[in-house]
N, C-alpha and C. Protein backbone atom coordinates (compact mmCIF):
# COMPACT_ATOMS: atom_id res chain seq x y z
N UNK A 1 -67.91 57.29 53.67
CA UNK A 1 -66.51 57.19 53.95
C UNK A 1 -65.76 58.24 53.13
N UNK A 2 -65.05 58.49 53.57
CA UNK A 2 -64.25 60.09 53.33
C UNK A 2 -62.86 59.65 52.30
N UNK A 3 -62.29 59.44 50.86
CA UNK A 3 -61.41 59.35 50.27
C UNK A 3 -60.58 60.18 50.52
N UNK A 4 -59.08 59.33 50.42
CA UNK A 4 -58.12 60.21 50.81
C UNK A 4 -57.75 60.75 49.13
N UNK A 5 -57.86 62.00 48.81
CA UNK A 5 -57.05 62.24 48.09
C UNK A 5 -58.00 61.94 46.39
N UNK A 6 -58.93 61.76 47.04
CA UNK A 6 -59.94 61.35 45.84
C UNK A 6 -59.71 59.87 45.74
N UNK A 7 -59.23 59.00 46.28
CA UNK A 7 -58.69 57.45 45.68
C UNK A 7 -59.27 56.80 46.23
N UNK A 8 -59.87 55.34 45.99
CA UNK A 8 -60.61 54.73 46.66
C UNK A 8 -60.13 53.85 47.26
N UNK A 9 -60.23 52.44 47.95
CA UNK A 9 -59.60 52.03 49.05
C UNK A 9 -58.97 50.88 48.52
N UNK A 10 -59.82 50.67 46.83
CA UNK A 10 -59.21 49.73 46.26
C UNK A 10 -58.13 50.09 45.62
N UNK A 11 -58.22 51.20 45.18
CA UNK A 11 -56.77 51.77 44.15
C UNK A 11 -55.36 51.92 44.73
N UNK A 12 -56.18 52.52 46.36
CA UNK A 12 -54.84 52.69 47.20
C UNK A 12 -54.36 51.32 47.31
N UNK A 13 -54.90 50.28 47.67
CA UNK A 13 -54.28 48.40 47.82
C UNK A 13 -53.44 48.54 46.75
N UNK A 14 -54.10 48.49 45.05
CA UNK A 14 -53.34 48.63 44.35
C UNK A 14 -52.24 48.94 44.31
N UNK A 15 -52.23 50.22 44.30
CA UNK A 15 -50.83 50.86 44.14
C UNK A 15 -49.97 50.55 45.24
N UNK A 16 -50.20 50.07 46.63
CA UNK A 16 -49.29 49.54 47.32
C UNK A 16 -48.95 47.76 47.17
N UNK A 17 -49.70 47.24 46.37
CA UNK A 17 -49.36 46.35 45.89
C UNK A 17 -48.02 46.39 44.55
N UNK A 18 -48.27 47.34 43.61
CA UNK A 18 -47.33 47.59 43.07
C UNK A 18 -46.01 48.03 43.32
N UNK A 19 -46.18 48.98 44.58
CA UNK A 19 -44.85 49.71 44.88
C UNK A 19 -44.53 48.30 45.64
N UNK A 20 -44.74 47.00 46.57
CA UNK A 20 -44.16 46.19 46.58
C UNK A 20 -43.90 45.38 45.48
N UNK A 21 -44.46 45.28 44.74
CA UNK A 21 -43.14 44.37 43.56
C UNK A 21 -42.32 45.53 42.74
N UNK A 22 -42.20 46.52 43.06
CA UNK A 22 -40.83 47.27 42.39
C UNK A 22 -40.17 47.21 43.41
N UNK A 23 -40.42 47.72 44.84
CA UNK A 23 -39.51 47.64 45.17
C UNK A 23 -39.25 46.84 46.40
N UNK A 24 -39.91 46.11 46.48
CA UNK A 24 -39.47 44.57 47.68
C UNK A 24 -40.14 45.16 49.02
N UNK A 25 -40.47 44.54 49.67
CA UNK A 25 -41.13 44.56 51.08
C UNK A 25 -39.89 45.30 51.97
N UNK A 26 -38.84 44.82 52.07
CA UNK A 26 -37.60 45.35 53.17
C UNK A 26 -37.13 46.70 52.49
N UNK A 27 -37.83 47.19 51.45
CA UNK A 27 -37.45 48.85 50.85
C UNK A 27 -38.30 49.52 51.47
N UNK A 28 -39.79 49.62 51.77
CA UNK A 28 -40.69 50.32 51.64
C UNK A 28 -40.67 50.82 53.10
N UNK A 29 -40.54 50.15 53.66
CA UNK A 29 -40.01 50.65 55.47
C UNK A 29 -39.18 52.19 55.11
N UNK A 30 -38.18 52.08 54.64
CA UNK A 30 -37.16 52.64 54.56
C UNK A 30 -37.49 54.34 53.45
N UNK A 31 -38.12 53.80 52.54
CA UNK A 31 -38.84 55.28 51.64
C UNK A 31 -39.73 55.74 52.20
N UNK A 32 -40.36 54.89 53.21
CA UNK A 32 -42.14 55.99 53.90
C UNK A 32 -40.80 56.35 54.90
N UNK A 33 -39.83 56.18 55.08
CA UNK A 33 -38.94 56.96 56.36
C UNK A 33 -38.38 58.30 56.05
N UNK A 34 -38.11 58.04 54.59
CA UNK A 34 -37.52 59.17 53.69
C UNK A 34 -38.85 60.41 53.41
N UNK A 35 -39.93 60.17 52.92
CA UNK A 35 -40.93 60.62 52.74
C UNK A 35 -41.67 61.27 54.02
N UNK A 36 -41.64 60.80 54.96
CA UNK A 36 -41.85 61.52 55.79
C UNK A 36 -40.76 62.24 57.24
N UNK A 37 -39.76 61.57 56.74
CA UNK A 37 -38.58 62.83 57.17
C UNK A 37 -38.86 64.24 56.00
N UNK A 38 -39.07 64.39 54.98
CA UNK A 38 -38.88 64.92 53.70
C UNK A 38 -40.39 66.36 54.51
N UNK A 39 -41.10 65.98 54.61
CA UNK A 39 -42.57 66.33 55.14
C UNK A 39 -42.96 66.95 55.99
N UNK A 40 -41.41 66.26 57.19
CA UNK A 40 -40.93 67.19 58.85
C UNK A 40 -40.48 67.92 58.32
N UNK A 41 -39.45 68.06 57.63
CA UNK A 41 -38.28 68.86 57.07
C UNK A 41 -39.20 70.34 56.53
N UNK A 42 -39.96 69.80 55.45
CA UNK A 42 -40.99 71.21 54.69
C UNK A 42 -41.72 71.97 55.86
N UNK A 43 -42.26 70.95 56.64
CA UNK A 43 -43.30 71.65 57.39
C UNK A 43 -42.46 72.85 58.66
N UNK A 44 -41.54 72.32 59.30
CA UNK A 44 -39.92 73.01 59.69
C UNK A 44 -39.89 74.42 58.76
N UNK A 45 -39.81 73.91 58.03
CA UNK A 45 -39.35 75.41 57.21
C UNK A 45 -40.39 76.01 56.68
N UNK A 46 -41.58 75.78 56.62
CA UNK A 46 -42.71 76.71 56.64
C UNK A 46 -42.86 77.33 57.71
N UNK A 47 -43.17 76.42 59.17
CA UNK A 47 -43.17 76.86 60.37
C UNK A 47 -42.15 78.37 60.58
N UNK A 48 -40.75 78.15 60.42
CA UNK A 48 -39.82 79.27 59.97
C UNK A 48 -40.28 80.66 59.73
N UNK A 49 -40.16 79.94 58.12
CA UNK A 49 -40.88 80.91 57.41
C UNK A 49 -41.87 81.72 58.07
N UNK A 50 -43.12 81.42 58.18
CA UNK A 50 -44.36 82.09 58.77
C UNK A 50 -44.20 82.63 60.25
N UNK A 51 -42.85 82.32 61.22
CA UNK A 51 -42.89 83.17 62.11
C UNK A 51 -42.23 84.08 62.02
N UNK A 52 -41.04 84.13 61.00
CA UNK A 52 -40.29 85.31 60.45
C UNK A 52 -40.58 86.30 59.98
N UNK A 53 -41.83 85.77 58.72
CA UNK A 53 -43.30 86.95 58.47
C UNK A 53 -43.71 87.61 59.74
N UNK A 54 -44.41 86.93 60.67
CA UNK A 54 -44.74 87.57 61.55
C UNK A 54 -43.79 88.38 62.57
N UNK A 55 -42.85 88.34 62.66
CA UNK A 55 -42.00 88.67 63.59
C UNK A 55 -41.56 90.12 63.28
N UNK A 56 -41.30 90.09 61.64
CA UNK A 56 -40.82 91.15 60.43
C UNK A 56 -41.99 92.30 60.77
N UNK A 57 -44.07 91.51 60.79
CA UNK A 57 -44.88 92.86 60.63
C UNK A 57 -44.67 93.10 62.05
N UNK A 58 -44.33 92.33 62.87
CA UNK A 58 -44.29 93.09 64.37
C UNK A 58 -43.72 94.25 64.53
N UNK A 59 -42.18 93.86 64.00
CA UNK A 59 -40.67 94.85 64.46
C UNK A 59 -41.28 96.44 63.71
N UNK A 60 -42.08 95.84 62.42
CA UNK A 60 -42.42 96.92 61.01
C UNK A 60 -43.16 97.95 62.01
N UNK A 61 -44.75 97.44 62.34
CA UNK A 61 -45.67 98.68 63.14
C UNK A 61 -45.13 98.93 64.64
N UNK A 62 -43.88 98.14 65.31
CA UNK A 62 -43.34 98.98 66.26
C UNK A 62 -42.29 100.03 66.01
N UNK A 63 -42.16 99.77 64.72
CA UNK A 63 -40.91 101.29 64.56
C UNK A 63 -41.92 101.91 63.35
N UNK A 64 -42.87 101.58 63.44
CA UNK A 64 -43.97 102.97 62.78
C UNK A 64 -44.44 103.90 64.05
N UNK A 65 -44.63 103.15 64.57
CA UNK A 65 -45.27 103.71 66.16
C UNK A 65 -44.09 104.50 66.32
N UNK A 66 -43.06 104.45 66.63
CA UNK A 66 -41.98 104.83 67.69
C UNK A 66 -41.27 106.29 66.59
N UNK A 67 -42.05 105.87 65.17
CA UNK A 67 -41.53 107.21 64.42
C UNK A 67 -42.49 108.29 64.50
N UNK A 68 -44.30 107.96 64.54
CA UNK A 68 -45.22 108.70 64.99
C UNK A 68 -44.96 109.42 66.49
N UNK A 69 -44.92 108.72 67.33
CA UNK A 69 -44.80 109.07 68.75
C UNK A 69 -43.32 109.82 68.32
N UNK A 70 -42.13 110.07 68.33
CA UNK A 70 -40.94 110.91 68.15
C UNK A 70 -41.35 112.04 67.36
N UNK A 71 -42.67 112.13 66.13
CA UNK A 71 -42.61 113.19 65.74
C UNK A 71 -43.50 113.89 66.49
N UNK A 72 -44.23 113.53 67.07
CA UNK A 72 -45.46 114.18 68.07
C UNK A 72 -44.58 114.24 69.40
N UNK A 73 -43.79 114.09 69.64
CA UNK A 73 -42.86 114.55 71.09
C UNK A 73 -42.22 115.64 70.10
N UNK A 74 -41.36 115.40 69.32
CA UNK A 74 -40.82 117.20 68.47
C UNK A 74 -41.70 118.15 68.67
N UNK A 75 -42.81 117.92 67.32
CA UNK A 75 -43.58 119.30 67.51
C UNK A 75 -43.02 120.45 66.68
N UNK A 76 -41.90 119.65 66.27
CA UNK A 76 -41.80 120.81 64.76
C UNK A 76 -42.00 120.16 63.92
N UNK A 77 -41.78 121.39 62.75
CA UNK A 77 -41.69 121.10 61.21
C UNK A 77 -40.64 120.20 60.88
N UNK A 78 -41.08 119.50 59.84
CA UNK A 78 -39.79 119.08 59.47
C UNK A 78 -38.92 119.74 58.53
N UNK A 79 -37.99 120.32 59.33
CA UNK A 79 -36.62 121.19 58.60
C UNK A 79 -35.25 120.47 59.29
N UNK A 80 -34.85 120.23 57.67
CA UNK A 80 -33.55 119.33 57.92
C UNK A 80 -32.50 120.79 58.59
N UNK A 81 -31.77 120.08 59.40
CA UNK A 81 -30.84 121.20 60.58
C UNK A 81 -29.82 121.44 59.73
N UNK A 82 -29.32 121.26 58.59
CA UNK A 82 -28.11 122.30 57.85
C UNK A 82 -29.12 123.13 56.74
N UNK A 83 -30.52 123.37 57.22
CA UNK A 83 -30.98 124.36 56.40
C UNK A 83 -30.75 125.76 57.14
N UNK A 84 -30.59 126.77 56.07
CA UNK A 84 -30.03 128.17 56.44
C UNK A 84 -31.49 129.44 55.94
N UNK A 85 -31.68 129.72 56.91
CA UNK A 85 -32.81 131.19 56.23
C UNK A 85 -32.06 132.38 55.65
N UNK A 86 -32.43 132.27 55.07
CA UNK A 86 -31.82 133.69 53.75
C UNK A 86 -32.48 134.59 54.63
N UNK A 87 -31.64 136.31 54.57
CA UNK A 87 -32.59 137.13 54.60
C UNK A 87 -32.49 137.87 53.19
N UNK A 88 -33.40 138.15 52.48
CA UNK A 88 -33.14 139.16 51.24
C UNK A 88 -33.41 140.83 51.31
């Protein structure tokens, strides 16, 4: 049998035996509601997070591309256009 969390099946009774005498049977409904609103909420904003990452390297190697491909359609050097040739 597979422990959750390393705890065994007696410890877990335990400790839910305890969290009912702190905090009464008609509480505990109400904190596993909090606790796992709390859980949607993180996982929400990881979800976020990690498609924003991805979205960011997308936009990143399509305007790498689109600066490769523009310099290979030029075909020149790169010389900034208010440069002036001297003759001496």
């Amino acid at each position: 049998m597979k422990n959750f969390l390393f705890i065994s099946i007696e410890e877990s009774f335990f400790i839910i035996f305890i969290a009912i005498l702190v905090f009464g049977p008609k509480k505990i409904p109400e904190i596993a509601r909090g606790l796992g609103e709390g859980i949607r909420y993180l996982k929400n904003a990881k979800t976020k997070i990690k498609n924003e990452i991805i979205q960011h390297n997308i936009d990143q190697s399509l305007l790498k591309k689109k600066k490769i491909f523009d310099h290979e359609k030029k075909g020149k050097k790169d010389i900034p256009p208010y440069s002036i040739k001297r003759n001496n």
